[in-house]
Protein backbone atom coordinates (compact mmCIF):
# COMPACT_ATOMS: atom_id res chain seq x y z
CA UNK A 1 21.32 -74.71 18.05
CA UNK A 2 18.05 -75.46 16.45
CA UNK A 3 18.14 -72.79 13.81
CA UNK A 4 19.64 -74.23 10.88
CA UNK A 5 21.02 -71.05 10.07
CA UNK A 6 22.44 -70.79 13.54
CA UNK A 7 23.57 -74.12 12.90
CA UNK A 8 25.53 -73.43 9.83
CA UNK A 9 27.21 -69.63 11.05
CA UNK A 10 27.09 -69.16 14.67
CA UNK A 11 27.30 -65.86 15.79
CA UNK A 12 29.13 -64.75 13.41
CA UNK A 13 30.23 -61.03 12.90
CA UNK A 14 27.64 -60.04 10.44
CA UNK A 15 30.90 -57.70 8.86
CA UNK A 16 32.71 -60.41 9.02
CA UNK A 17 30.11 -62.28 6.93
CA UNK A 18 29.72 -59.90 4.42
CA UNK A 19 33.47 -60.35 3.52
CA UNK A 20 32.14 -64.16 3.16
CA UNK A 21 29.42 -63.18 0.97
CA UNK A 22 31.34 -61.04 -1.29
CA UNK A 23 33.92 -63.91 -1.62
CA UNK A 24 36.58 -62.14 0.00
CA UNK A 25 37.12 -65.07 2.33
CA UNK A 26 36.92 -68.54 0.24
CA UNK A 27 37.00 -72.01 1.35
CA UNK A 28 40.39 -73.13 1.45
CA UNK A 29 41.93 -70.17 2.80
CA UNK A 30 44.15 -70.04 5.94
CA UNK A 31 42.33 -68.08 8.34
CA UNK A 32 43.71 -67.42 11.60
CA UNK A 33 41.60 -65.83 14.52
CA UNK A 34 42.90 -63.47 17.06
CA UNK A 35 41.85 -63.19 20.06
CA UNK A 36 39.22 -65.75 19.22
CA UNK A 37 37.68 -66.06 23.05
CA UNK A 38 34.75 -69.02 22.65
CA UNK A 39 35.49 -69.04 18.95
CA UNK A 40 31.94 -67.37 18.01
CA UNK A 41 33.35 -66.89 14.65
CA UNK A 42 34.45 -69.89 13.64
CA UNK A 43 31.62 -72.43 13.43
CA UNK A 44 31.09 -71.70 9.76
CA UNK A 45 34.94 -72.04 8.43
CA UNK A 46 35.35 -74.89 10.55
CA UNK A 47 32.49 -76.83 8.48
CA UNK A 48 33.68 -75.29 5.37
CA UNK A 49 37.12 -76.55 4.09
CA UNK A 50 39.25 -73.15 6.00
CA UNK A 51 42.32 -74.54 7.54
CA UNK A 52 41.50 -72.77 10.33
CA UNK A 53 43.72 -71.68 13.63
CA UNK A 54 43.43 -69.23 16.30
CA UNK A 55 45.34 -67.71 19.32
CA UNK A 56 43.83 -66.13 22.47
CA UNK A 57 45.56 -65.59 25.90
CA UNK A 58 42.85 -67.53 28.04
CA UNK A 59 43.49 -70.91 28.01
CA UNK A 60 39.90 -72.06 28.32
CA UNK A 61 39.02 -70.12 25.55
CA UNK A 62 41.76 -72.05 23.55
CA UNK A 63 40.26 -75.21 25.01
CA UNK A 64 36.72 -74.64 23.90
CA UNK A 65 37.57 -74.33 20.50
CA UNK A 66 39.82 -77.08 20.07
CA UNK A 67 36.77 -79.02 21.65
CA UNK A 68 34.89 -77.09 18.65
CA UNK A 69 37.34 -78.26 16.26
CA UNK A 70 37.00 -81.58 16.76
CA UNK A 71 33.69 -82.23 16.53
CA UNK A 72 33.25 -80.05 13.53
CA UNK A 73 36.79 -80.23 11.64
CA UNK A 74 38.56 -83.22 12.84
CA UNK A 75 41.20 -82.99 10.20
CA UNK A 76 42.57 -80.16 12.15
CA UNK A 77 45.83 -80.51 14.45
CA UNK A 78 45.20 -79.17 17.93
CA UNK A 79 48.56 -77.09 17.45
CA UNK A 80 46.27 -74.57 15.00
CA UNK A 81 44.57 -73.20 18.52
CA UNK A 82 47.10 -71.77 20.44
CA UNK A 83 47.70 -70.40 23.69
CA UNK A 84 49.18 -66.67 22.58
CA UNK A 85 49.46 -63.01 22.73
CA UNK A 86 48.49 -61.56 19.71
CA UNK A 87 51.74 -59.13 19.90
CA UNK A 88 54.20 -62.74 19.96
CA UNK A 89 52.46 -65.21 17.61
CA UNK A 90 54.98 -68.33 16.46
CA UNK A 91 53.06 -68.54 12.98
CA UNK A 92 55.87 -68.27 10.46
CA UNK A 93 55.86 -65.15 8.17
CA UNK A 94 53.24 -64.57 5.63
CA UNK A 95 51.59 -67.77 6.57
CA UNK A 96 48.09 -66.76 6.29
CA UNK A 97 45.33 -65.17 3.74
CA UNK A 98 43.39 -63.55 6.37
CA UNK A 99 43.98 -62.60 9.63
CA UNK A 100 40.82 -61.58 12.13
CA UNK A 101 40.49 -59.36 15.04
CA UNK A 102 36.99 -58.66 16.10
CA UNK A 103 36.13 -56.95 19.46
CA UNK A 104 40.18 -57.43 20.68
CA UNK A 105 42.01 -54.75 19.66
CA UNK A 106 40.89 -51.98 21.82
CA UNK A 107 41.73 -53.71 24.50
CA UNK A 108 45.29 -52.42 24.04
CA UNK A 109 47.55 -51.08 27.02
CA UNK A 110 48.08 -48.08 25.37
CA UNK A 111 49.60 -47.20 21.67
CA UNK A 112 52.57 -48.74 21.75
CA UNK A 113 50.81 -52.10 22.30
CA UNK A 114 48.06 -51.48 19.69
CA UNK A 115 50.70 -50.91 17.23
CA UNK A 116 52.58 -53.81 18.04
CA UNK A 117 49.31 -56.33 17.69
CA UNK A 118 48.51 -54.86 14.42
CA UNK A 119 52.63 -55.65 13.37
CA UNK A 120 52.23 -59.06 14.14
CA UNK A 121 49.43 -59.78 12.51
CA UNK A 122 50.47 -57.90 9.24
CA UNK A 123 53.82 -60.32 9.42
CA UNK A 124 51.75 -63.42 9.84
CA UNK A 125 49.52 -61.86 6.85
CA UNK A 126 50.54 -63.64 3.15
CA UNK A 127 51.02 -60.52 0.09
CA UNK A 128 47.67 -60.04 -1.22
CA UNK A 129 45.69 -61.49 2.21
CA UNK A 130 43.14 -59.80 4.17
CA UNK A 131 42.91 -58.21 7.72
CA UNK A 132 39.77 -57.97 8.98
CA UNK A 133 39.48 -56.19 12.07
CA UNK A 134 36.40 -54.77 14.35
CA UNK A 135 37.43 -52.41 17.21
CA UNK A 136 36.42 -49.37 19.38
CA UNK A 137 36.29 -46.26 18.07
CA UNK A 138 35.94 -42.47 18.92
CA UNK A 139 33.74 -41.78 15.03
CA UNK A 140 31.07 -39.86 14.87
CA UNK A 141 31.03 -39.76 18.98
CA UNK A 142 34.25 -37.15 19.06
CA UNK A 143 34.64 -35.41 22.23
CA UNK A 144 32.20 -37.74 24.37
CA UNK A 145 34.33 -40.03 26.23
CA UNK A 146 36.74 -38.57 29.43
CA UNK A 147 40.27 -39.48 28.54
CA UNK A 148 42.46 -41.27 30.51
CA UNK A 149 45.22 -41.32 28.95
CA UNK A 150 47.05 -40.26 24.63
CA UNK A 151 43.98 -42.96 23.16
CA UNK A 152 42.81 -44.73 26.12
CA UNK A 153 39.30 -43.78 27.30
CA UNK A 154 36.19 -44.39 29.93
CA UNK A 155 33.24 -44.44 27.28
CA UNK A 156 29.12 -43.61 28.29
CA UNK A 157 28.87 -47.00 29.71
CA UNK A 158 31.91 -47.09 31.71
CA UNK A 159 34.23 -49.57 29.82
CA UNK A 160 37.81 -48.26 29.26
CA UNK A 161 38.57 -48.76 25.88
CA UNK A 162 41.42 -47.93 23.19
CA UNK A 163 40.05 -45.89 20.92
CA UNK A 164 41.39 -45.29 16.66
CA UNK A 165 40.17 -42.89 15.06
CA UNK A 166 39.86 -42.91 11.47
CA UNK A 167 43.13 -40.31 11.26
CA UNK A 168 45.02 -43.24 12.92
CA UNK A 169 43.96 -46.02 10.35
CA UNK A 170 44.67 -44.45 7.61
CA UNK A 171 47.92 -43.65 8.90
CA UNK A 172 48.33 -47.38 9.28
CA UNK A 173 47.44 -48.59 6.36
CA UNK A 174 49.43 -46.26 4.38
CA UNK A 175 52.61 -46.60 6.67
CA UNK A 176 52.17 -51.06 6.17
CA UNK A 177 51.36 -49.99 2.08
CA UNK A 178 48.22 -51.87 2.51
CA UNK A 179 44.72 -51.11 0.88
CA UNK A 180 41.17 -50.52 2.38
CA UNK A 181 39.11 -52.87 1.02
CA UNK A 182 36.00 -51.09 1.94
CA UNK A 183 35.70 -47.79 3.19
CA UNK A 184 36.40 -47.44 7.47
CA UNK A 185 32.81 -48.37 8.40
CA UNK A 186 31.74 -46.89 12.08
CA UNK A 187 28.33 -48.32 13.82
CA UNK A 188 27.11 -45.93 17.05
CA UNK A 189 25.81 -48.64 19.80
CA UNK A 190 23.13 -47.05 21.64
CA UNK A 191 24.57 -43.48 21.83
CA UNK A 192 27.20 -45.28 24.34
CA UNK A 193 30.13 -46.07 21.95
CA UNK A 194 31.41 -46.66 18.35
CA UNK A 195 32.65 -49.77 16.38
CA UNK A 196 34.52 -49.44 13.31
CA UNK A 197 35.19 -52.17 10.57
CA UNK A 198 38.87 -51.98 9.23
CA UNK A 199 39.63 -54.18 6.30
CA UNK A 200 43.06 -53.87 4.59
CA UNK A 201 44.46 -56.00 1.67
CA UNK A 202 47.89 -56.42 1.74
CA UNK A 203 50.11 -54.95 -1.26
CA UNK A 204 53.41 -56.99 -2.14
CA UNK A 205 55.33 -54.10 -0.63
CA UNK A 206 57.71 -53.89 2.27
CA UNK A 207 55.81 -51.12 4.48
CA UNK A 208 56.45 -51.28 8.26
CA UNK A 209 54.60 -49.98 11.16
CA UNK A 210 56.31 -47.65 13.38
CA UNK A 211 56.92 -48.36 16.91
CA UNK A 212 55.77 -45.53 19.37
CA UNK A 213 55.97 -45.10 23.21
């Protein structure tokens, strides 16, 4: 990388790095990344004092960023990068001050398995941490994808994508008694599909998520 600022962030999320910015994500912070494929948004919390883990289900993915790791945060045991479904983490309960999910979630089955991601992650989540998630959306493009099935859709440029809308997250967040740090934030790619920034706080409350399907 011969930007410096390349360098420094990657290619980071730039949502994702306005939560940095604002100091919503601080140096010493556990941070764990899910579904963190070649670890794009790590680079910068790796050289900045995060104790930093992540789970994906490809292995190689996994293996690049432990090889990421140690060249840029040696301190770090191999065990943080693990080899996981986001749905069946082994990070203990409220282990974590912020949890990310960026591009992953839509890739959900169906419902039932959507629902069951976003569980986990709110159990790994500390009282008072962050979830910071970026995912597919039907907002402000209602009615233009063919559905295939309840949530699951073919969108303009033929991806088949889960799909919230912003009915459904609010439903979330009220049902885990979390709070929106921001307002639900939707982009429109190219007239061709919709991603929407979810961040939640979560309240020292006991909400659960209900199971569906």
């Amino acid at each position: 990388m011969h930007n410096p600022l390349a360098r420094q962030f990657g290619n980071i999320d730039i949502y994702l790095f306005d939560q940095l910015l604002r100091g919503n994500i601080t140096p010493g912070m556990t941070v764990i990344d899910c579904g963190c494929g070649g670890g794009r948004n790590l680079v910068y919390l790796l050289q900045n004092g995060f104790d930093v883990c992540a789970v994906d289900s490809e292995p190689d993915a996994i293996e690049a960023v432990r090889h990421m790791a140690r060249v840029l945060a040696p301190q770090l045991s191999p065990h943080n990068f693990r080899v996981e479904l986001i749905e069946a983490m082994s990070f203990e309960a409220a282990s974590a001050d912020v949890m990310l999910s960026n591009a992953v979630l839509h890739f959900a089955r169906d419902e039932r398995q959507f629902r069951a991601m976003v569980r986990e992650m709110w159990r790994v989540l500390r009282p008072g941490g962050l979830l910071f998630c970026r995912l597919a959306s039907n907002i402000g493009m209602e009615g233009k994808f063919r559905r295939i099935e309840t949530r699951v859709f073919e969108l303009l440029d033929g991806s088949v994508r889960f799909l919230v809308d912003a009915a459904l997250l609010h439903d979330i967040t009220r049902a885990l008694g979390g709070e929106l740090v921001d307002p639900i934030k939707t982009t429109i790619v190219n007239e061709q599909r919709c991603m929407t920034t979810w961040v939640v706080r979560k309240g020292n409350g006991t909400g659960e998520l209900e199971r569906t399907g």
